[in-house]
Protein backbone atom coordinates (compact mmCIF):
# COMPACT_ATOMS: atom_id res chain seq x y z
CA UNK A 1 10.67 -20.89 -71.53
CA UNK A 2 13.93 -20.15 -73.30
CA UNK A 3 14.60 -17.13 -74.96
CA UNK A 4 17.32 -19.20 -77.52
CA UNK A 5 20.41 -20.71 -77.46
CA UNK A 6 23.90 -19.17 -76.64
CA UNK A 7 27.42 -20.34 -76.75
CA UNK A 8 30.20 -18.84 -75.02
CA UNK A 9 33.40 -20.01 -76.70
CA UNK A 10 35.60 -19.61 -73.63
CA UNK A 11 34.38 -19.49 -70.05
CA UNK A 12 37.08 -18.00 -68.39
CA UNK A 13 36.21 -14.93 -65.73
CA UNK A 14 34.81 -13.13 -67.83
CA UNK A 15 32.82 -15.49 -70.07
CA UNK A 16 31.37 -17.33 -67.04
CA UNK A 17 29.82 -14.10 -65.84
CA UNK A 18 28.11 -13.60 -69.49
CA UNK A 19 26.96 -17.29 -69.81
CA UNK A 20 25.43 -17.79 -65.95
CA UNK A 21 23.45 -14.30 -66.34
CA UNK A 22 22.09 -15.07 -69.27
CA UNK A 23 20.80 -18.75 -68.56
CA UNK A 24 19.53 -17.06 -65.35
CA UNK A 25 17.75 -14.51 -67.67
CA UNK A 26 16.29 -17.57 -69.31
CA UNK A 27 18.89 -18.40 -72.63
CA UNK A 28 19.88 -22.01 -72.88
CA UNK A 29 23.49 -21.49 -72.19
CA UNK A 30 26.17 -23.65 -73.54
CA UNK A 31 29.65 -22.42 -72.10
CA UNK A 32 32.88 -24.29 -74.39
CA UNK A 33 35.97 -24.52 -72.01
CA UNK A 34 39.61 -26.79 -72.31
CA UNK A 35 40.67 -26.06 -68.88
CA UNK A 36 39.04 -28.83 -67.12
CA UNK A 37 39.00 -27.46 -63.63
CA UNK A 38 36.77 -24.55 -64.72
CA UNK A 39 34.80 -27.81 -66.69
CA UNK A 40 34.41 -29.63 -62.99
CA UNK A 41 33.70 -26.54 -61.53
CA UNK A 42 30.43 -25.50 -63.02
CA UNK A 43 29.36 -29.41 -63.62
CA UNK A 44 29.70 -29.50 -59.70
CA UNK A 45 27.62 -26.38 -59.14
CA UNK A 46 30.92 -24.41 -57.93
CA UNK A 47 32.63 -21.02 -58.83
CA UNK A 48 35.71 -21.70 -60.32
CA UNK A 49 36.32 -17.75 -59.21
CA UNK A 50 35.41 -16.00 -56.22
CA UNK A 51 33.62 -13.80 -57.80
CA UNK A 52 30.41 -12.45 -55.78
CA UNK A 53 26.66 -14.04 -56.52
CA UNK A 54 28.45 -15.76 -59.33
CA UNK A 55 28.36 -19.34 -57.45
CA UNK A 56 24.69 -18.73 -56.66
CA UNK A 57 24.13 -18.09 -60.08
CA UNK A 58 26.03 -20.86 -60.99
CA UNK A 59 23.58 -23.15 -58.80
CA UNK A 60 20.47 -22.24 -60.19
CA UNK A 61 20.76 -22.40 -63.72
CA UNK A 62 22.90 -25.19 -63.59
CA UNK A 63 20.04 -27.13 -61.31
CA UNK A 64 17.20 -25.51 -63.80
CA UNK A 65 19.49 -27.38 -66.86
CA UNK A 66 20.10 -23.68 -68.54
CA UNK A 67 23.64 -23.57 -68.34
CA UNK A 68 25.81 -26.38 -69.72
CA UNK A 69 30.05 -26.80 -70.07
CA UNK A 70 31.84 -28.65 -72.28
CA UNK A 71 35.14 -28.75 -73.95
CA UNK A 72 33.61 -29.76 -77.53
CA UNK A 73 33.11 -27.41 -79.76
CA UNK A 74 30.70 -29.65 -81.67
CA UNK A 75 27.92 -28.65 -78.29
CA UNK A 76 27.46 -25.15 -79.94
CA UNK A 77 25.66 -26.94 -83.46
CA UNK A 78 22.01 -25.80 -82.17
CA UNK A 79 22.68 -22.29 -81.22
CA UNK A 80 22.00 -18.85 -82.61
CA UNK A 81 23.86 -16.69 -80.88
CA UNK A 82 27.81 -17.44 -80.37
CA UNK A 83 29.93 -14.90 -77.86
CA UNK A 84 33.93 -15.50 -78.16
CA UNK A 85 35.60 -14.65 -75.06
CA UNK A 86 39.08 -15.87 -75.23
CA UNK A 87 42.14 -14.17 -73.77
CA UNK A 88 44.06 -11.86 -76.10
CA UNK A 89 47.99 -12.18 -74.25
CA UNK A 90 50.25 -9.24 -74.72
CA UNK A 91 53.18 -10.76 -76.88
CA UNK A 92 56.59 -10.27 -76.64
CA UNK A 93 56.75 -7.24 -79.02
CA UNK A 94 53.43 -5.36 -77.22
CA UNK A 95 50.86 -6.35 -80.08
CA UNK A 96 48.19 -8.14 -79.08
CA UNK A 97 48.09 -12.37 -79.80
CA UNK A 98 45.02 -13.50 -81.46
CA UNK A 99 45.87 -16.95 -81.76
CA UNK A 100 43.29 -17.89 -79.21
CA UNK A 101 40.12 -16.08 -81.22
CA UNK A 102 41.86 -17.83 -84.36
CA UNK A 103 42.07 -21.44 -83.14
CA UNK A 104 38.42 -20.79 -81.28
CA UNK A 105 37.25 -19.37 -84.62
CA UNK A 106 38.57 -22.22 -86.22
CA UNK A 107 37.22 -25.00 -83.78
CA UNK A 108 33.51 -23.41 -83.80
CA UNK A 109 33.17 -23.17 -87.81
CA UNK A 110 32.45 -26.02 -89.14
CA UNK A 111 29.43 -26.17 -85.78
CA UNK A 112 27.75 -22.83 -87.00
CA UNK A 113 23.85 -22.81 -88.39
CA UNK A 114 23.46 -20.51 -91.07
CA UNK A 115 22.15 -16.78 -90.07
CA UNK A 116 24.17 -17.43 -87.05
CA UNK A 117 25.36 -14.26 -84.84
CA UNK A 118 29.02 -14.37 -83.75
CA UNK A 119 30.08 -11.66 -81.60
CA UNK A 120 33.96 -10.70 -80.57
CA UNK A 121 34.19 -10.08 -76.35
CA UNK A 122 37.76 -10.49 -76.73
CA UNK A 123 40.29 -7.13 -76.02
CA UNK A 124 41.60 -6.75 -79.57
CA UNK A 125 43.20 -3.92 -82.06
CA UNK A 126 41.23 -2.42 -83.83
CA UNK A 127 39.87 -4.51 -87.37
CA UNK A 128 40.82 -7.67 -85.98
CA UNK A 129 37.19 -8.82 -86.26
CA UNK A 130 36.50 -7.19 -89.87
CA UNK A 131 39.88 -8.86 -91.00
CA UNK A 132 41.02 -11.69 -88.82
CA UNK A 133 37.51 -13.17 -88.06
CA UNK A 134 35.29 -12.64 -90.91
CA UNK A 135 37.38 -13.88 -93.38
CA UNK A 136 37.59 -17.19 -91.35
CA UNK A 137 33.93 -17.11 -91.77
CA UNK A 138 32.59 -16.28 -94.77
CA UNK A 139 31.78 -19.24 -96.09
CA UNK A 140 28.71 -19.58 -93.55
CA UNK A 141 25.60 -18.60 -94.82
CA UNK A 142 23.91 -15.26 -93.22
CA UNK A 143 26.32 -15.07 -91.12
CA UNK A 144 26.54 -11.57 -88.84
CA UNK A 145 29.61 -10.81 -86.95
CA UNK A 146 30.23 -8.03 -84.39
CA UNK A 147 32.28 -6.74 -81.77
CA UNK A 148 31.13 -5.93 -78.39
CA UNK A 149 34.04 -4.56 -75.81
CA UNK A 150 33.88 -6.21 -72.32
CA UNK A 151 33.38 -3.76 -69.55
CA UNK A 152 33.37 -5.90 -66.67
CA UNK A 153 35.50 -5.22 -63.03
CA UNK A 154 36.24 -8.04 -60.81
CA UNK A 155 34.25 -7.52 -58.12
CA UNK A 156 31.17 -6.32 -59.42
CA UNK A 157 31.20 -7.82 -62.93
CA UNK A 158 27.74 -9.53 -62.34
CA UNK A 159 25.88 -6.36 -61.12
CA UNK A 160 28.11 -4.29 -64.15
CA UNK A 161 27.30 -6.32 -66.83
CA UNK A 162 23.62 -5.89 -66.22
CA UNK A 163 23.43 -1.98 -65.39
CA UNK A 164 26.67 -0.52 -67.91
CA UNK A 165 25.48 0.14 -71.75
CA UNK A 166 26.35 -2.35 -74.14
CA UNK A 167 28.44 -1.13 -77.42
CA UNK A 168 28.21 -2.97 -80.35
CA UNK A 169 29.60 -2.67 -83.41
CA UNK A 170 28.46 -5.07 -86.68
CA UNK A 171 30.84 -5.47 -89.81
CA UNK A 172 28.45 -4.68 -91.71
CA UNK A 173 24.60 -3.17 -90.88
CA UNK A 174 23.02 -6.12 -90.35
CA UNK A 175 25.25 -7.50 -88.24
CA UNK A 176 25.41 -4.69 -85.85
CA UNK A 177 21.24 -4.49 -85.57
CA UNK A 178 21.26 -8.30 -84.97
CA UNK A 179 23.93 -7.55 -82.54
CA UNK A 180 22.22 -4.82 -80.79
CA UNK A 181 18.88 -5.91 -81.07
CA UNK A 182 19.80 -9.27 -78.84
CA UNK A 183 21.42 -7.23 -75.81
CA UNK A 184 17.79 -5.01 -75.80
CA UNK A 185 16.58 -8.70 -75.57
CA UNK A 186 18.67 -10.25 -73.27
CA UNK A 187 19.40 -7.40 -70.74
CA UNK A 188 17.69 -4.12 -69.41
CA UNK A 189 20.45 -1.72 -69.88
CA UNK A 190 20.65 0.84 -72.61
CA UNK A 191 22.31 -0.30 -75.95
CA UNK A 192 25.03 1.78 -78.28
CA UNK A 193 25.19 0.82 -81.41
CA UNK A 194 28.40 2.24 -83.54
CA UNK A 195 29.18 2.76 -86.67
CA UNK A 196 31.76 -0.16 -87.29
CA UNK A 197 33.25 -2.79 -85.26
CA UNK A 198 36.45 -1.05 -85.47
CA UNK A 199 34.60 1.46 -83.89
CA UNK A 200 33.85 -0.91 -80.92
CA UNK A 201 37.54 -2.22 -80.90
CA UNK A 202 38.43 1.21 -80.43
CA UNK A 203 35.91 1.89 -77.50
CA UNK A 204 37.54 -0.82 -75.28
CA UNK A 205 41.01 0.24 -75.30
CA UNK A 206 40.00 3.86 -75.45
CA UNK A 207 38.21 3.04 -71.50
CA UNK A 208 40.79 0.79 -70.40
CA UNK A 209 43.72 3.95 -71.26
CA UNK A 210 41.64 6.42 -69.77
CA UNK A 211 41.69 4.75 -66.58
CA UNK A 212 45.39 3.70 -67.07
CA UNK A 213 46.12 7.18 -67.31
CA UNK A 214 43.93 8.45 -64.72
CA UNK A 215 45.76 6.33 -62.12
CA UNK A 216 49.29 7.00 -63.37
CA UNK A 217 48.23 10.54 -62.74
CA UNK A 218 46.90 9.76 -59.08
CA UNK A 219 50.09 7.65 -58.49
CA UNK A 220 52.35 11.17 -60.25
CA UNK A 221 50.39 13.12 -57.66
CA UNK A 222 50.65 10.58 -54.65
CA UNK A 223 54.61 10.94 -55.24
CA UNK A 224 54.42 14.78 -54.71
CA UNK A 225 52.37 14.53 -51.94
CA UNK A 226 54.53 12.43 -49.91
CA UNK A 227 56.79 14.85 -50.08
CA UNK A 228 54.85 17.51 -49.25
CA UNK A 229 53.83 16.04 -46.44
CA UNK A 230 50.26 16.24 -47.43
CA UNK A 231 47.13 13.69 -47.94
CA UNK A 232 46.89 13.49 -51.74
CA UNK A 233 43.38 11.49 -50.58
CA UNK A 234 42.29 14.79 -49.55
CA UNK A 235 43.55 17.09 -52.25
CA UNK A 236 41.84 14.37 -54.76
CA UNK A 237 38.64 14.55 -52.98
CA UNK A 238 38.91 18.14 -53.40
CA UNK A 239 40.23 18.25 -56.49
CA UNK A 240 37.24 16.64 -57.99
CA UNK A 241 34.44 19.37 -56.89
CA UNK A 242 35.39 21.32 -59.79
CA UNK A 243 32.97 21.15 -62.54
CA UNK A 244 33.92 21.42 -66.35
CA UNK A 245 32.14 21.22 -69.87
CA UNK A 246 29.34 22.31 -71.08
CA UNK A 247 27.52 18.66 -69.48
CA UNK A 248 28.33 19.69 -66.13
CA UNK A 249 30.86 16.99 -65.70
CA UNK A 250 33.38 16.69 -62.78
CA UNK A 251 37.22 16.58 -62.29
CA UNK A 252 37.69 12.57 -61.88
CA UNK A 253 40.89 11.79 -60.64
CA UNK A 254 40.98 7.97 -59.37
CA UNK A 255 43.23 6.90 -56.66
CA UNK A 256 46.57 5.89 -56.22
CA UNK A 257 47.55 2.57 -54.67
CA UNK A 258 50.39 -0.08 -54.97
CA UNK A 259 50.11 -0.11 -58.74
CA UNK A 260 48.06 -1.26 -61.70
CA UNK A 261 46.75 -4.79 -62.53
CA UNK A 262 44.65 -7.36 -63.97
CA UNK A 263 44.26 -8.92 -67.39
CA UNK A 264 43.18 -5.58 -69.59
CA UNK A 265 44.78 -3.03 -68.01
CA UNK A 266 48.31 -4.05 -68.24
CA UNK A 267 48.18 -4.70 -71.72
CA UNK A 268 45.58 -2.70 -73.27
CA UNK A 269 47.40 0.82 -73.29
CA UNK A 270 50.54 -1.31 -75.27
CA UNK A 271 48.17 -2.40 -77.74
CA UNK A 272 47.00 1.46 -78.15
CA UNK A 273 51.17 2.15 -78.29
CA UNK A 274 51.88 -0.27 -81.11
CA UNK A 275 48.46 0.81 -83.28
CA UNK A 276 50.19 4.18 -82.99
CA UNK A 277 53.49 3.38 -84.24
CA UNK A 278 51.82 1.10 -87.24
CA UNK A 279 50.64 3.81 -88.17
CA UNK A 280 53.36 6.12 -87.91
CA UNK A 281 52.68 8.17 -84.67
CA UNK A 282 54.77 8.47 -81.95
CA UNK A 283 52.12 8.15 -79.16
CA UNK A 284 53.69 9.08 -75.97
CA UNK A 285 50.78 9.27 -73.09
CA UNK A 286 50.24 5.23 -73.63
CA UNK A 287 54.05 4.40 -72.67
CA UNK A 288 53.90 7.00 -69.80
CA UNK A 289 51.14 6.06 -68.24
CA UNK A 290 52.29 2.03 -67.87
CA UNK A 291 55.85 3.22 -66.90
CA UNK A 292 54.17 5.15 -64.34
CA UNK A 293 51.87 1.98 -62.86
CA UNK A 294 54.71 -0.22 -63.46
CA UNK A 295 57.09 1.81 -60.62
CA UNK A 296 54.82 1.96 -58.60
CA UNK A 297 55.02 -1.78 -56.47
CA UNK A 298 58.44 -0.59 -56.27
CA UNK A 299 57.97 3.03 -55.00
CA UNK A 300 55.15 1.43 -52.56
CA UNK A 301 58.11 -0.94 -51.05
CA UNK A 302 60.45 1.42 -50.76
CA UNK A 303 58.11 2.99 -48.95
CA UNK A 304 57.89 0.70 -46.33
CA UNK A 305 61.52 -0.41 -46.27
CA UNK A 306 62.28 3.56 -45.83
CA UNK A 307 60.23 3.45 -42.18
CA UNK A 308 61.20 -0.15 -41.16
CA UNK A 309 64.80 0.68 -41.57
CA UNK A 310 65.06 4.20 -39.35
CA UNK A 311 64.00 1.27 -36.47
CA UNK A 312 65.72 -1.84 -37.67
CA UNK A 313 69.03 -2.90 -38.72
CA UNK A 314 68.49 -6.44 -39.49
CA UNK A 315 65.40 -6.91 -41.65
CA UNK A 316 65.97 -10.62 -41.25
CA UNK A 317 64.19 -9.91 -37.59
CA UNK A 318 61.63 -7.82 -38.60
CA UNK A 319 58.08 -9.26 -39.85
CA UNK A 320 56.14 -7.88 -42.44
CA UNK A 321 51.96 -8.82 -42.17
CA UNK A 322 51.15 -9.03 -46.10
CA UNK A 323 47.42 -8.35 -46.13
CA UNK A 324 45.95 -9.31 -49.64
CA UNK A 325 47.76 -10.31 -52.64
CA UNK A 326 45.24 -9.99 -55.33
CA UNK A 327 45.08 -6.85 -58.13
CA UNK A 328 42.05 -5.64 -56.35
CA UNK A 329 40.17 -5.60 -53.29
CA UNK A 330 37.34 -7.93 -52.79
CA UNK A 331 38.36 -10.29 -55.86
CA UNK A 332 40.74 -13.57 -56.12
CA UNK A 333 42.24 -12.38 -59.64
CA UNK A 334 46.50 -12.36 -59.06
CA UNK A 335 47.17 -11.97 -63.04
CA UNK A 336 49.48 -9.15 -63.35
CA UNK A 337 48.88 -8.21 -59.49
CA UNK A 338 51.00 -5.28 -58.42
CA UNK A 339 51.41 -7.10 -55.07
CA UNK A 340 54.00 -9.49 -56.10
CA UNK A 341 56.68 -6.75 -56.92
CA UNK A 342 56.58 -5.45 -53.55
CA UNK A 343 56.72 -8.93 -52.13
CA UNK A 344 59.45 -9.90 -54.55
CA UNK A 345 61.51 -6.80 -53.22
CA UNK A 346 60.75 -6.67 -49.51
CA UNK A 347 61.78 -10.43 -49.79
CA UNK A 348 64.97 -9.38 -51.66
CA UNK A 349 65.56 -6.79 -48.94
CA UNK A 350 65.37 -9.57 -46.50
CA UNK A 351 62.05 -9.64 -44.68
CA UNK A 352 60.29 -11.89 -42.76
CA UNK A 353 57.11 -12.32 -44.93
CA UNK A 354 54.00 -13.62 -43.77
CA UNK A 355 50.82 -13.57 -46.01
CA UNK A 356 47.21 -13.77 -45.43
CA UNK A 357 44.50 -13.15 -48.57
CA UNK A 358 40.78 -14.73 -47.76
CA UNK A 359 39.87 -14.73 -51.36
CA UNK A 360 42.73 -16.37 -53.22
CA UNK A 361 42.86 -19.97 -54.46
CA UNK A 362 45.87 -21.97 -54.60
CA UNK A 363 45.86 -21.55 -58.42
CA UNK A 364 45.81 -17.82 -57.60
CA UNK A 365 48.21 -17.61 -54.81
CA UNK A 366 51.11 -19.73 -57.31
CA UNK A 367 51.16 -16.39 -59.55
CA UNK A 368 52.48 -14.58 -56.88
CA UNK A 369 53.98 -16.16 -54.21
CA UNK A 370 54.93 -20.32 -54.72
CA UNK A 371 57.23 -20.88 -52.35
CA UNK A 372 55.22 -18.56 -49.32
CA UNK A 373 52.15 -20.16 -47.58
CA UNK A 374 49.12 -18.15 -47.78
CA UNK A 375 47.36 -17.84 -44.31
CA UNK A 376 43.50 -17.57 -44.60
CA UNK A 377 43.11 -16.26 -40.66
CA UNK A 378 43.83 -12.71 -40.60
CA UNK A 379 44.46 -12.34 -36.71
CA UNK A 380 47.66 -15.10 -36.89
CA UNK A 381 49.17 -13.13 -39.54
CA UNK A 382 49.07 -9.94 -37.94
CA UNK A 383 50.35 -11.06 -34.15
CA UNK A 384 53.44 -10.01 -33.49
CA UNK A 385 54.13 -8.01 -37.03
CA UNK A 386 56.39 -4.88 -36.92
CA UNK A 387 54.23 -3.48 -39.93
CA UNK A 388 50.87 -4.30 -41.68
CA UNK A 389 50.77 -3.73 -45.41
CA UNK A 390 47.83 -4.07 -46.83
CA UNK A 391 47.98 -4.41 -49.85
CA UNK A 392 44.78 -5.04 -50.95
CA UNK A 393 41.65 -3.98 -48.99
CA UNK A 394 39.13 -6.97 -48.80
CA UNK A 395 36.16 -6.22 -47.20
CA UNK A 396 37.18 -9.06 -44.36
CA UNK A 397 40.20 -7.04 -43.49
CA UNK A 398 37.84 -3.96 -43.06
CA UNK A 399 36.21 -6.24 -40.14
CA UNK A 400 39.10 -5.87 -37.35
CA UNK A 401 39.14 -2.53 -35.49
CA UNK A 402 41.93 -0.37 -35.30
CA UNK A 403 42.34 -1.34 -31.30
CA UNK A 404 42.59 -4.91 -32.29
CA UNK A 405 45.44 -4.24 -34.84
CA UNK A 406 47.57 -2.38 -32.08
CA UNK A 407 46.92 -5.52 -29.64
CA UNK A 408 48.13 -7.70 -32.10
CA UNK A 409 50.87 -5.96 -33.69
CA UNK A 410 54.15 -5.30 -32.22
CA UNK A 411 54.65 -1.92 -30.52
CA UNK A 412 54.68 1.34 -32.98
CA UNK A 413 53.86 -1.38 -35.77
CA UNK A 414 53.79 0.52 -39.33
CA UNK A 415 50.43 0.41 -40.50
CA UNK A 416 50.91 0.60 -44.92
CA UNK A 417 48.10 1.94 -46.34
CA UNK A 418 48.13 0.61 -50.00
CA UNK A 419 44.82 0.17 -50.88
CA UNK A 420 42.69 0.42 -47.57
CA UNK A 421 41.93 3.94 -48.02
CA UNK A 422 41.60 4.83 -44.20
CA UNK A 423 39.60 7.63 -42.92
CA UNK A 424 41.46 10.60 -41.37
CA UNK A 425 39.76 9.76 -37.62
CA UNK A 426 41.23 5.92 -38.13
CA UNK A 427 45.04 7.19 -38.97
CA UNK A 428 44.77 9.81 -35.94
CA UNK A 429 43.12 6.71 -33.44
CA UNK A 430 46.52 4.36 -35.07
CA UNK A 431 48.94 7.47 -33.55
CA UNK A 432 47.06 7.43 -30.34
CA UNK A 433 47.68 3.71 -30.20
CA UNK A 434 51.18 4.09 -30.37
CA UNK A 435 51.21 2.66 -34.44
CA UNK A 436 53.03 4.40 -37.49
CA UNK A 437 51.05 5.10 -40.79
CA UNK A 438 52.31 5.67 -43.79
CA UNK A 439 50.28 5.66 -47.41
CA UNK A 440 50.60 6.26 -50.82
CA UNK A 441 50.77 9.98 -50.87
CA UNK A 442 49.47 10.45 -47.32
């Protein structure tokens, strides 16, 4: 039996997540898309991301007739709840660009029942729903409008979005009850409900430059450490037993890797910048913290140039094994990957590039690399290389021993550690092969 009708007003990563969840949780789903391969996609009963269980979930509520697609916004006339998840692009002058929510606003409005819930998923400043959106719908009677931030992380977005606590935020009371009151229905996960949605606004991009700060500190640290000649992996690990507060909390300092990407993260602390400055404060730990992530693709390839050229004088003869090209391990998303600054340099240093990712899609692998071939089988791209960088650590990549690696690599190959993470005991069996290791900070 359904528990209602939803619309999700862009199905994009993040939206298809939302909408297949809740028509498997038993909602009559109907997901409003333009681009028309996401549209084929779902009709097909196919993931138009690689995104685990979501093509599973995708299947059966597509096959039990609780999730529909279409590009007309006219489909959403019979439902109560409506969830906006368009993108929200940084523009050229780092506020954020709205026009999306606006025109899907705008589209949707004159489709809306009366007593209709509309909530905001969309990363936006803070009173963009209280002043761009309500305005736009005022006119519809008992309307409620809220914001609710998206907390979601490639890779785990399905499993996240049912066990993290919802926020919501109404623009007025009764919006944010009706708000919180349907996540209490629709999930079993605990519920926040604040003050204001400019409250909510504010809890998004408060997460999302936590974290952006916590790994520009990692990467600071990583820096240090490498020339130290110490494992920042192990001072971090360290590091973190300390306990502080009055709630018992830990030291929580994240890792470093080859840099910072993704849709949110590389635009959320700008957005946090230019609120500050509308309002007069000079906010400096926003700026900082994305110059930080921003150098370091670079720092991560000079890493790697810095070994490869003590041995070789001609880089032109000297192949590089590009493992994973994605912003994260165990996901397809390339937007805003830190990989393709390293590639773009090692390239413009003159390597021989060859690049294997098994979770991109063609789509994917044209942010990054359009002119490269992308090799799916991980043992061809490593024969023969003079270094390994992986750049990303799929779980597939996790799959070939250490003595396989040194078989198929050239002799003292350079093993680059950007986002594997590898144990102490694997780095001292790579010297015993006869390979070269070098990490981010270790």
């Amino acid at each position: 039996m359904s528990k209602g009708q939803v619309a999700i007003v862009g199905f994009g990563y993040i939206g298809s997540v939302i909408g297949t969840v809740l028509a498997d949780r038993g909602f009559q789903v109907i997901g409003v898309e333009k681009n028309p391969h996401i549209l084929d996609c779902i009709r097909n009963k196919k993931s138009p991301f690689n995104e685990p269980s979501l093509e599973e979930l995708i299947q059966r509520t597509v096959t039990a007739e609780r999730l529909f697609v279409s590009a007309d916004p006219a489909s959403i006339r019979d439902c109560e709840t409506v969830i906006v998840t368009v993108g929200t692009p940084l523009s050229d002058d780092y506020r954020a660009d709205t026009t999306q929510i606006e025109e899907a606003i705008k589209a949707i409005r004159p489709f809306l029942q009366k007593n209709v819930l509309v909530m905001i998923k969309s990363t936006v400043p803070p009173f963009t729903t209280s002043e761009l959106v309500a305005p736009l719908l005022r006119e519809i009677e008992g309307v409620k409008i809220a914001f609710c931030p998206e907390r979601l992380a490639e890779g785990n977005a399905i499993r996240e979005f049912q066990s993290i606590p919802i926020v919501v935020g109404g623009v007025d009371e009764r919006s944010g009850k009706a708000a919180a009151l349907f996540w209490k229905q629709a999930l079993d996960t605990d519920v926040i409900e604040v003050s204001s949605a400019t409250t909510a606004e504010m809890v998004k991009l408060s997460d999302n430059l936590w974290i952006d700060l916590n790994i520009a500190l990692a990467g600071e640290l990583a820096k240090l450490a490498d020339r130290l000649g110490i494992d920042v992996l192990e001072v971090i690990g360290a590091a973190n037993t300390l306990v502080k507060g009055a709630k018992g909390q830990h030291v929580n300092i994240l890792t470093p890797s080859v840099g910072v990407g993704g849709y949110c993260l590389t635009k959320d602390p700008w957005f946090v910048q230019q609120l500050g400055s509308e309002y007069g404060l000079e906010l400096l730990l926003p700026r900082t913290g994305r110059i930080v992530n921003d150098g370091m693709p670079l720092y991560s390839a000079s890493l790697i140039h810095s070994h490869l050229s003590e041995r070789f004088s001609d880089p032109s003869r000297v192949k590089i094994a590009v493992m994973g090209i994605s912003f994260k391990n165990n996901t397809s998303d390339c937007r805003f990957t830190p990989t393709k600054p390293v590639i773009d340099e090692l390239l413009s240093l003159g390597y021989n590039l060859e690049i294997c990712d098994p979770w991109t899609s063609e789509e994917d692998e044209k942010l990054v690399v359009a002119d490269l071939p992308v090799n799916k089988n991980i043992e061809e791209t490593i024969r023969e290389a003079d270094c390994i960088a992986f750049l990303a650590g799929h779980q597939e990549f996790y799959s070939l021993s250490i003595e396989r690696i040194a078989e198929l690599g050239n002799e003292h190959a350079l093993i680059f550690d950007g986002r594997m993470f590898f144990k102490r005991e694997d780095i001292e069996k790579m010297r015993r092969l006869g390979l070269t290791y070098k990490g981010v900070g270790r």
